[in-house]
Structure formats: C-alpha cells, structure tokens
Protein backbone atom coordinates (compact mmCIF):
# COMPACT_ATOMS: atom_id res chain seq x y z
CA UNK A 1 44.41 151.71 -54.84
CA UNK A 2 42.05 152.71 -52.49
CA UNK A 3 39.34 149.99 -52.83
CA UNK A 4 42.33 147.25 -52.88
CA UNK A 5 43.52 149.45 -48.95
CA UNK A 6 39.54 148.93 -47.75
CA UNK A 7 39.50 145.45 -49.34
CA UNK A 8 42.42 144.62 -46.90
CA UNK A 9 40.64 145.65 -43.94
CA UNK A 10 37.94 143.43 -44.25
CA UNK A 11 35.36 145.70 -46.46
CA UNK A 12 33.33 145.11 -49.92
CA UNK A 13 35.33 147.60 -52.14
CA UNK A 14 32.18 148.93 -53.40
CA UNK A 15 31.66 150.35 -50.34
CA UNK A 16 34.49 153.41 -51.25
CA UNK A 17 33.34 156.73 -52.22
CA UNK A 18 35.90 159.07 -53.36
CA UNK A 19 35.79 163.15 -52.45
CA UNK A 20 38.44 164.57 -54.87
CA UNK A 21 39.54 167.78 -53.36
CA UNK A 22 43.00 167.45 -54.77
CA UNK A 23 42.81 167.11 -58.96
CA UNK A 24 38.84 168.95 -58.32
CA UNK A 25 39.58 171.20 -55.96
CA UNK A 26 42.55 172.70 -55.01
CA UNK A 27 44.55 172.34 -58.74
CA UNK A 28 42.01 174.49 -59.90
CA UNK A 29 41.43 177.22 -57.41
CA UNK A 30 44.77 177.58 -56.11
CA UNK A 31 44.10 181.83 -56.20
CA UNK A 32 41.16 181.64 -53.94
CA UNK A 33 41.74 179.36 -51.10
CA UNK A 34 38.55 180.41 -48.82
CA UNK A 35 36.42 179.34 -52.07
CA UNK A 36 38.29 176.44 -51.92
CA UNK A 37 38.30 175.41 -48.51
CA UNK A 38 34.23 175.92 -48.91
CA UNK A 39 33.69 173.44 -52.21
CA UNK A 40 36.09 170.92 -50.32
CA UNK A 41 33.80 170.94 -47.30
CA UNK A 42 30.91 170.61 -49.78
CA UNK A 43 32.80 167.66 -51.27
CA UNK A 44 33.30 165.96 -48.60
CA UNK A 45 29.84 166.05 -47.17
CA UNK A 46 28.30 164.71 -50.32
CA UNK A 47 30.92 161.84 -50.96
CA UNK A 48 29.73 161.34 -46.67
CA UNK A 49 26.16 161.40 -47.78
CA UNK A 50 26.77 159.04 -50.45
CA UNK A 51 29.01 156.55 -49.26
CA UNK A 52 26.30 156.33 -45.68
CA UNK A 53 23.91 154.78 -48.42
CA UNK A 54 25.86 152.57 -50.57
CA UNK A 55 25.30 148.82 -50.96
CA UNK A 56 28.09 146.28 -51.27
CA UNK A 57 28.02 144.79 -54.61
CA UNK A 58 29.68 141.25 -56.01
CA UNK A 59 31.72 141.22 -59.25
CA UNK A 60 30.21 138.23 -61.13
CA UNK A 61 31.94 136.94 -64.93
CA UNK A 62 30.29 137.63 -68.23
CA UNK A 63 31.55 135.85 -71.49
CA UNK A 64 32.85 137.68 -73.76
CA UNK A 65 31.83 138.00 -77.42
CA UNK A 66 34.91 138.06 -79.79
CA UNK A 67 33.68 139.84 -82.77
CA UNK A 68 33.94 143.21 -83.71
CA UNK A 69 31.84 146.12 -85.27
CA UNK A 70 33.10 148.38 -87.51
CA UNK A 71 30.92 151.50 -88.63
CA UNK A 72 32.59 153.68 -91.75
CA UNK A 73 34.49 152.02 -94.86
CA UNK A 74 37.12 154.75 -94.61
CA UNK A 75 41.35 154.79 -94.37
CA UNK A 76 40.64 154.24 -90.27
CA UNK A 77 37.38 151.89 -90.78
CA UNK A 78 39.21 149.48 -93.30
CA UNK A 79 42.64 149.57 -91.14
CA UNK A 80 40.46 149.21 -87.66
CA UNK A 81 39.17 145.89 -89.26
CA UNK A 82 42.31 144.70 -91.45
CA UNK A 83 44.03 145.11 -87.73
CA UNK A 84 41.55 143.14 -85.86
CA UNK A 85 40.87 140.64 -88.28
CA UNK A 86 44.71 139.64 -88.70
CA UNK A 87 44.56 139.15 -85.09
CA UNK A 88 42.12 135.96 -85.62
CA UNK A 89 38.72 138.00 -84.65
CA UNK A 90 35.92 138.43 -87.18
CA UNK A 91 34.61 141.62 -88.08
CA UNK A 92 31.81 143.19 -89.68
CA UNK A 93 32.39 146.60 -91.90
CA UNK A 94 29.64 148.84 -92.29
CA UNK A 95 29.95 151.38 -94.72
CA UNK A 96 27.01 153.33 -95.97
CA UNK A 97 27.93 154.37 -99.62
CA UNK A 98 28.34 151.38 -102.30
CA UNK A 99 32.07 151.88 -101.85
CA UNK A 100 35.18 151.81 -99.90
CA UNK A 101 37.32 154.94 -99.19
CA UNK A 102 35.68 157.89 -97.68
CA UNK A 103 37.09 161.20 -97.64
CA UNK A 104 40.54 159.56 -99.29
CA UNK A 105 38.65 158.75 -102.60
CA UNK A 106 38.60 163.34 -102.88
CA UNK A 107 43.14 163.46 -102.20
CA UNK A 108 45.55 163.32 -104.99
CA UNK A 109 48.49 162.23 -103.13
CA UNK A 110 50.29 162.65 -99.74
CA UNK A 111 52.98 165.54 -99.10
CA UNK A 112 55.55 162.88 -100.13
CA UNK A 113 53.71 162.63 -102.97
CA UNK A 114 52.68 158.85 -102.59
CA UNK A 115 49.35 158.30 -105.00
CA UNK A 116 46.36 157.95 -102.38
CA UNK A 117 44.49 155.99 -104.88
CA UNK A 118 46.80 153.03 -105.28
CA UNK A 119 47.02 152.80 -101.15
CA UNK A 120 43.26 152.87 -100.77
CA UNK A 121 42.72 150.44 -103.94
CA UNK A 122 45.19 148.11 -101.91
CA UNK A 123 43.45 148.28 -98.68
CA UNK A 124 39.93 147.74 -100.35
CA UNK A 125 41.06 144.81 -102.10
CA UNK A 126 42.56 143.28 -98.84
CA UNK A 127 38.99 143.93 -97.27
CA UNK A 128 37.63 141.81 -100.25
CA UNK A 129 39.41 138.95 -100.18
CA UNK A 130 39.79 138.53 -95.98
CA UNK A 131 37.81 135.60 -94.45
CA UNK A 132 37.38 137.50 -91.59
CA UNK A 133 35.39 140.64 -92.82
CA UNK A 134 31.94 140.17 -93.67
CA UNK A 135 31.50 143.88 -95.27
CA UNK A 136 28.07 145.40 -95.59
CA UNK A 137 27.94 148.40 -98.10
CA UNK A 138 24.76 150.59 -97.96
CA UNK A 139 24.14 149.48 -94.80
CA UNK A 140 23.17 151.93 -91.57
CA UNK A 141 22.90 151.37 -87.89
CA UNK A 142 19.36 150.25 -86.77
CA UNK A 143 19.52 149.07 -83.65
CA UNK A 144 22.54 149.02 -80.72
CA UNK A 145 21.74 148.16 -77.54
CA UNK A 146 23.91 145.70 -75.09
CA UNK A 147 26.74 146.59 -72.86
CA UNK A 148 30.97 146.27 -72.98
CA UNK A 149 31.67 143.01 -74.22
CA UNK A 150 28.11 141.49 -75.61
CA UNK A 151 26.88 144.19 -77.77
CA UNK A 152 23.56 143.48 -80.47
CA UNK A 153 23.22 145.68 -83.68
CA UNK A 154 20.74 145.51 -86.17
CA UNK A 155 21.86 146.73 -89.64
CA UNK A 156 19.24 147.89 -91.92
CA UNK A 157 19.80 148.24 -96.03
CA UNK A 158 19.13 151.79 -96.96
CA UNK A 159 18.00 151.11 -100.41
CA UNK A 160 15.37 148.40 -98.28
CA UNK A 161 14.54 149.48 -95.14
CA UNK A 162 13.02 146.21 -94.36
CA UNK A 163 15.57 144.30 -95.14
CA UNK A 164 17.91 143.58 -91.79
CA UNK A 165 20.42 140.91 -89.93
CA UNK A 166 21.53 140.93 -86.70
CA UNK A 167 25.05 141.12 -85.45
CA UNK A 168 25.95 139.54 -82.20
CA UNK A 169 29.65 141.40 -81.12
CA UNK A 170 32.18 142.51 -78.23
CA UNK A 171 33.34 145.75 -79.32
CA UNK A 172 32.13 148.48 -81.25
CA UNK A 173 34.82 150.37 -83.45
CA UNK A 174 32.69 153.96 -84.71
CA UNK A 175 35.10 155.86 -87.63
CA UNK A 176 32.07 157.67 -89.78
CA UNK A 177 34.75 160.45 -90.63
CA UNK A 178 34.69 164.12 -91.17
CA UNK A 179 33.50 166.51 -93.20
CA UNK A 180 35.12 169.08 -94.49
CA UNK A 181 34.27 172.71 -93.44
CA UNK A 182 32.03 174.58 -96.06
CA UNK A 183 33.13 178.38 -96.12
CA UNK A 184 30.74 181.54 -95.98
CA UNK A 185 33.54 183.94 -97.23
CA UNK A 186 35.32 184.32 -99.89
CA UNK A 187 32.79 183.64 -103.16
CA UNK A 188 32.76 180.32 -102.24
CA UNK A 189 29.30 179.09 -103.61
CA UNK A 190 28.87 181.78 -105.60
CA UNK A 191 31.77 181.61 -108.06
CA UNK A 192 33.09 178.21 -109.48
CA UNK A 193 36.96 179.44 -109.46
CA UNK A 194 36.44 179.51 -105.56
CA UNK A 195 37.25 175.70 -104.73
CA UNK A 196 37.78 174.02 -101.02
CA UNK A 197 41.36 172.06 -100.70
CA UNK A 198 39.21 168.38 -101.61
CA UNK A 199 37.22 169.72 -104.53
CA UNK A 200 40.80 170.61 -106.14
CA UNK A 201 42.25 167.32 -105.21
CA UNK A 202 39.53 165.71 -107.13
CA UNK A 203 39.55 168.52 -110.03
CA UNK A 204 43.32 167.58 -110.33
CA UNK A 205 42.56 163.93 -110.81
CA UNK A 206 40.02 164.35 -112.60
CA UNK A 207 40.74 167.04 -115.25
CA UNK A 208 44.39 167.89 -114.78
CA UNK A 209 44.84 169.52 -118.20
CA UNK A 210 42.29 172.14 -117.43
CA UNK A 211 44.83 173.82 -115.32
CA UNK A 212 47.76 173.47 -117.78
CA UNK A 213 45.82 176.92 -119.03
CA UNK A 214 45.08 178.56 -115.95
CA UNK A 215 47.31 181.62 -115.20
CA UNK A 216 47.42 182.86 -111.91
CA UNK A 217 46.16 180.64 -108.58
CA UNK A 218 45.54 181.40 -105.21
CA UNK A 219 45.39 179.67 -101.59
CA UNK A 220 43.94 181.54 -98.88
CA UNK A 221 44.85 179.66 -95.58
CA UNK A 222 43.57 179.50 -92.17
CA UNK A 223 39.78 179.95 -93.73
CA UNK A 224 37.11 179.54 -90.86
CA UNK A 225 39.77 178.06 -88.16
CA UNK A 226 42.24 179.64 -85.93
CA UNK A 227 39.02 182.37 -85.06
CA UNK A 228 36.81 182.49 -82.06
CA UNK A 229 34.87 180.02 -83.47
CA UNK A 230 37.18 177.34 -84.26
CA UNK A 231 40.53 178.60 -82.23
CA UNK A 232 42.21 175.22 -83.35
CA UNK A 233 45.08 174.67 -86.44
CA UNK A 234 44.11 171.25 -88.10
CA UNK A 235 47.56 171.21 -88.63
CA UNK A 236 47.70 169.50 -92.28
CA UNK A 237 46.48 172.70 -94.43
CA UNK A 238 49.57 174.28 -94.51
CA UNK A 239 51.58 171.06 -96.08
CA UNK A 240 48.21 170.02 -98.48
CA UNK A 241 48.40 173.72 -100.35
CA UNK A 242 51.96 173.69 -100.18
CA UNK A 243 51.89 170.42 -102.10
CA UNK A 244 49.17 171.42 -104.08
CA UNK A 245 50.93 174.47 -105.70
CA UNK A 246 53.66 172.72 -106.69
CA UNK A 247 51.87 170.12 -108.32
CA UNK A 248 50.40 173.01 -110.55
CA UNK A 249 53.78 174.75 -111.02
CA UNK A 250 54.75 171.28 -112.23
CA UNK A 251 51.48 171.03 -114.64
CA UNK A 252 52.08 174.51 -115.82
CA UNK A 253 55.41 176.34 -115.11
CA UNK A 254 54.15 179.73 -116.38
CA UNK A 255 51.10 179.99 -113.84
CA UNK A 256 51.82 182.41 -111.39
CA UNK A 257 50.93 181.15 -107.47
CA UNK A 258 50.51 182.73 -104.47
CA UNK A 259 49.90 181.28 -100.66
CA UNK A 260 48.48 184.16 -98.70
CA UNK A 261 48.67 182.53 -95.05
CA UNK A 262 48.95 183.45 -91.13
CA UNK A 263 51.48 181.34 -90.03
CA UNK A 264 53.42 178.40 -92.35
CA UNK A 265 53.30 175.05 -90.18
CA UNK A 266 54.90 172.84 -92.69
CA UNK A 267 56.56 171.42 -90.02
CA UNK A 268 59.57 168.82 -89.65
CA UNK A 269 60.61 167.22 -93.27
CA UNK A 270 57.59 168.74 -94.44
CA UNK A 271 59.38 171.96 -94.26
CA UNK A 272 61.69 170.60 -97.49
CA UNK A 273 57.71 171.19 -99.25
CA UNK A 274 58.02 174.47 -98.48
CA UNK A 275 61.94 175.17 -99.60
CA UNK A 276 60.98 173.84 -102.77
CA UNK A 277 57.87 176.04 -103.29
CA UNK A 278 60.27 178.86 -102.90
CA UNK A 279 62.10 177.21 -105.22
CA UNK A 280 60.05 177.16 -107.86
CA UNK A 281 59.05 180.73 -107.47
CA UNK A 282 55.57 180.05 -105.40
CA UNK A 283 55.14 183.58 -103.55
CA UNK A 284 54.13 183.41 -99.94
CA UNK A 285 51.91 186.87 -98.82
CA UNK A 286 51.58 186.98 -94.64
CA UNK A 287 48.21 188.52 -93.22
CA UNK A 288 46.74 188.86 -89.90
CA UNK A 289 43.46 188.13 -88.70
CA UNK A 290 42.67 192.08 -88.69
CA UNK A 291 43.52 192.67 -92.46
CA UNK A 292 42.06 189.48 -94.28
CA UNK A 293 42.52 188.77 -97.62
CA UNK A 294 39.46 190.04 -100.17
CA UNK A 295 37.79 188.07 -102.64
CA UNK A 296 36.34 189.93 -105.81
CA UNK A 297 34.32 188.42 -108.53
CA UNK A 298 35.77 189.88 -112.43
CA UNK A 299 33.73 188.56 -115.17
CA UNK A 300 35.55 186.30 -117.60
CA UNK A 301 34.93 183.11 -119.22
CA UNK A 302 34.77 180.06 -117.29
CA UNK A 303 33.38 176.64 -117.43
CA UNK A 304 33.63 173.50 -115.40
C-alpha cells in the first residue's frame, strides 16, 4: 500500500523504507511507554538512515520453470506430487529409502479404524503408474542452488555416489518427515516390554497373536512433551493409545489395560474412542506432572 501511495507521486517504489513502530513497537511494550517512545525514535532514525541511501531498482520478468521438486516419499510427499501432477505439471519424487510410505508404513490403522496400509498401497501405486512423476528412490539432495521460480538440483544415488542427473524446476516441495521422540525414562531401551506408540503399531501388524497372551498392558501418556522442554501437546497421542487399547481388548478380552494420562484430548467424534474404552472396561489412572508414573523392571520370561 505504501509503495503503490509513493508510486503515485511520481517515485520508484523501491525507494520506501518502512519504520514499524506500530506491530514492533508499541503492541509489544504497551507497559513501558518511555522504553517505547526511545526504540521508536531509534526506529525511525535507522529506517531515515537507510532509506537516505537506497537506489531505485526496475522490476524486470523471469520465465518461469513449471516443474516441481518433491523431497520425501511419505503420506504428504506422494499427495504434494499426486496434487501437482493432476494439475498438468511434472514432478520429480525423491525419496531416500527403496520404498514409498515413511512413517505410515509403522501405523495399524486410523482412530476410525481405516487400514493405513491399503491407503498408502493405493497412493504408491498411483505414483507408479502417473506420467507425470518421474520418482527417484535412494536418491539424496546434492546440489540446490537457483532462486523462486528457476531452481537446479542435482540428485545423487546413495548406493553410487557418482552416479547423478540434474533437475531443472520452479518450486521446491521439502516433506522429509518426523521422527518420533526416543524416551530416556521409563525402561525404555533397557527392557523389551517398554515399546514407543509406532513400534506397537508395527508389533500389532506384525505379530498380533503374541498379544492374544499378554495379561495386563499399560500406556503412559504425555512422555517427554507437555514439560519445559517440549511445553507442546502433539495432539494425536491421546486418540492413537485410546485406539490402540481397544484393539488389544478386542485381540484378547481378558487382558487387563490401563491409560495412566494428564489430560484425555480425544477430542470431537474422537471422544466416541474414548466412551467405548470405558466401555469395554479400559481403566483410565490421572497423574500430574509432580507424581509421575514409575517404571520397574520384574524378571519374567520374555522374548520378541
């Protein structure tokens, strides 16, 4: 708005310099107005200063390169690129396993209980069969250099190093994923019976009728977040256990299962999860950051 206002008067809108004593200045010391009054007088001399030595610059038009980079293979990677190439734009996938999937190859199922697998197989084969995704597994990011619009990235093969292409693109889509958070409490690493939320997802697929014997399980929530350290609630923890014991009540009705948590956030229709846990006789144990749950080894026979 305000380069368009100097443009109109007969200036090169490059010329404007902004001093931003409002959203920088006085919204943020409102309680100590002298203090205020001092940075805004700083603030304006520098923006002064600045503006005294500025140039007046042209725009000038740069084509634009309508291809797109994607870096990750995961759920957002493959829809990022199903999305784009649909639209008519090529894309290149980059994915630096030998397969498609990412952290959704580890879950079971959603809280509606919709089988992950099948949705991820589906995307994967889309990927596949697209003309417009050239996908490059075991591929890693060489090279990136270029600027909005005309971007040049050199892949490199990980199993070859010396074994490259060049991609000439527009836009550059990064969705490498997360990692899940590896606990220092609790036995974990010490005692196999101590498992994260994704190594049971995958125990579950994977060996299902070793818990049709298991008698007593237990989920420990809020572990590592909602402290000083990470003050945040991931907001999905809650609803994954929840789902997660009543797949084993439904594997083995007899096993007795406890959620020991801070505060439940199954919230909106996820909140019919947690009726039905209740249901089914899954007891939920409240504890506070000052009294936290603890985790002692007994020595039985075990084997994964």
């Amino acid at each position: 708005m305000f380069q368009q206002t100097i443009r109109e008067a007969g200036l090169n809108k490059y010329l404007f310099e902004m001093a931003n004593i409002r959203d920088q200045n006085t919204w943020v010391h409102q309680k100590d107005k002298n203090q205020a009054t001092a940075k805004a007088k700083d603030l304006v001399r520098m923006a002064v200063a600045k503006a005294a030595l500025l140039d007046p610059l042209q725009q000038v038009a740069l084509s634009l390169n309508k291809a797109a980079l994607v870096i990750g293979g995961g759920v957002a990677g493959m829809s990022a690129a199903l999305n784009l190439a649909d639209q008519g734009f090529s894309v290149a996938l980059v994915e630096k396993t030998d397969r498609l999937g990412g952290n959704a190859l580890k879950l079971r199922a959603t809280w509606k209980g919709e089988d992950i697998g099948i949705f991820v197989q589906k995307m994967t084969d889309r990927i596949l069969n697209h003309p417009l995704i050239k996908l490059h597994f075991k591929t890693r990011i060489e090279k990136h250099t270029g600027f909005i619009g005309n971007f040049e990235t050199l892949l490199a093969d990980i199993d070859d190093p010396g074994k490259t292409s060049t991609f000439l693109h527009g836009v550059t889509i990064i969705a490498t994923g997360g990692k899940e958070s590896q606990p220092t409490e609790y036995l974990y690493g010490e005692d196999l019976r101590v498992r994260t939320a994704l190594e049971l997802d995958s125990l579950l697929k994977e060996r299902p009728e070793d818990f049709k014997k298991t008698n007593r399980a237990v989920f420990i929530q809020c572990v590592g977040s909602r402290e000083p350290q990470r003050p945040y609630c991931s907001k999905l923890c809650c609803t994954h256990s929840v789902e997660s014991a009543i797949h084993l009540k439904k594997l083995n009705p007899e096993m007795e299962i406890s959620i020991l948590y801070r505060d439940i956030r199954t919230y909106g229709f996820r909140e019919l999860l947690y009726q039905k846990a209740r249901e089914m006789g899954i007891l939920f144990i409240r504890y506070d950051l000052e009294a936290k749950p603890q985790v002692r080894e007994e020595r039985m026979h075990w084997k994964y």
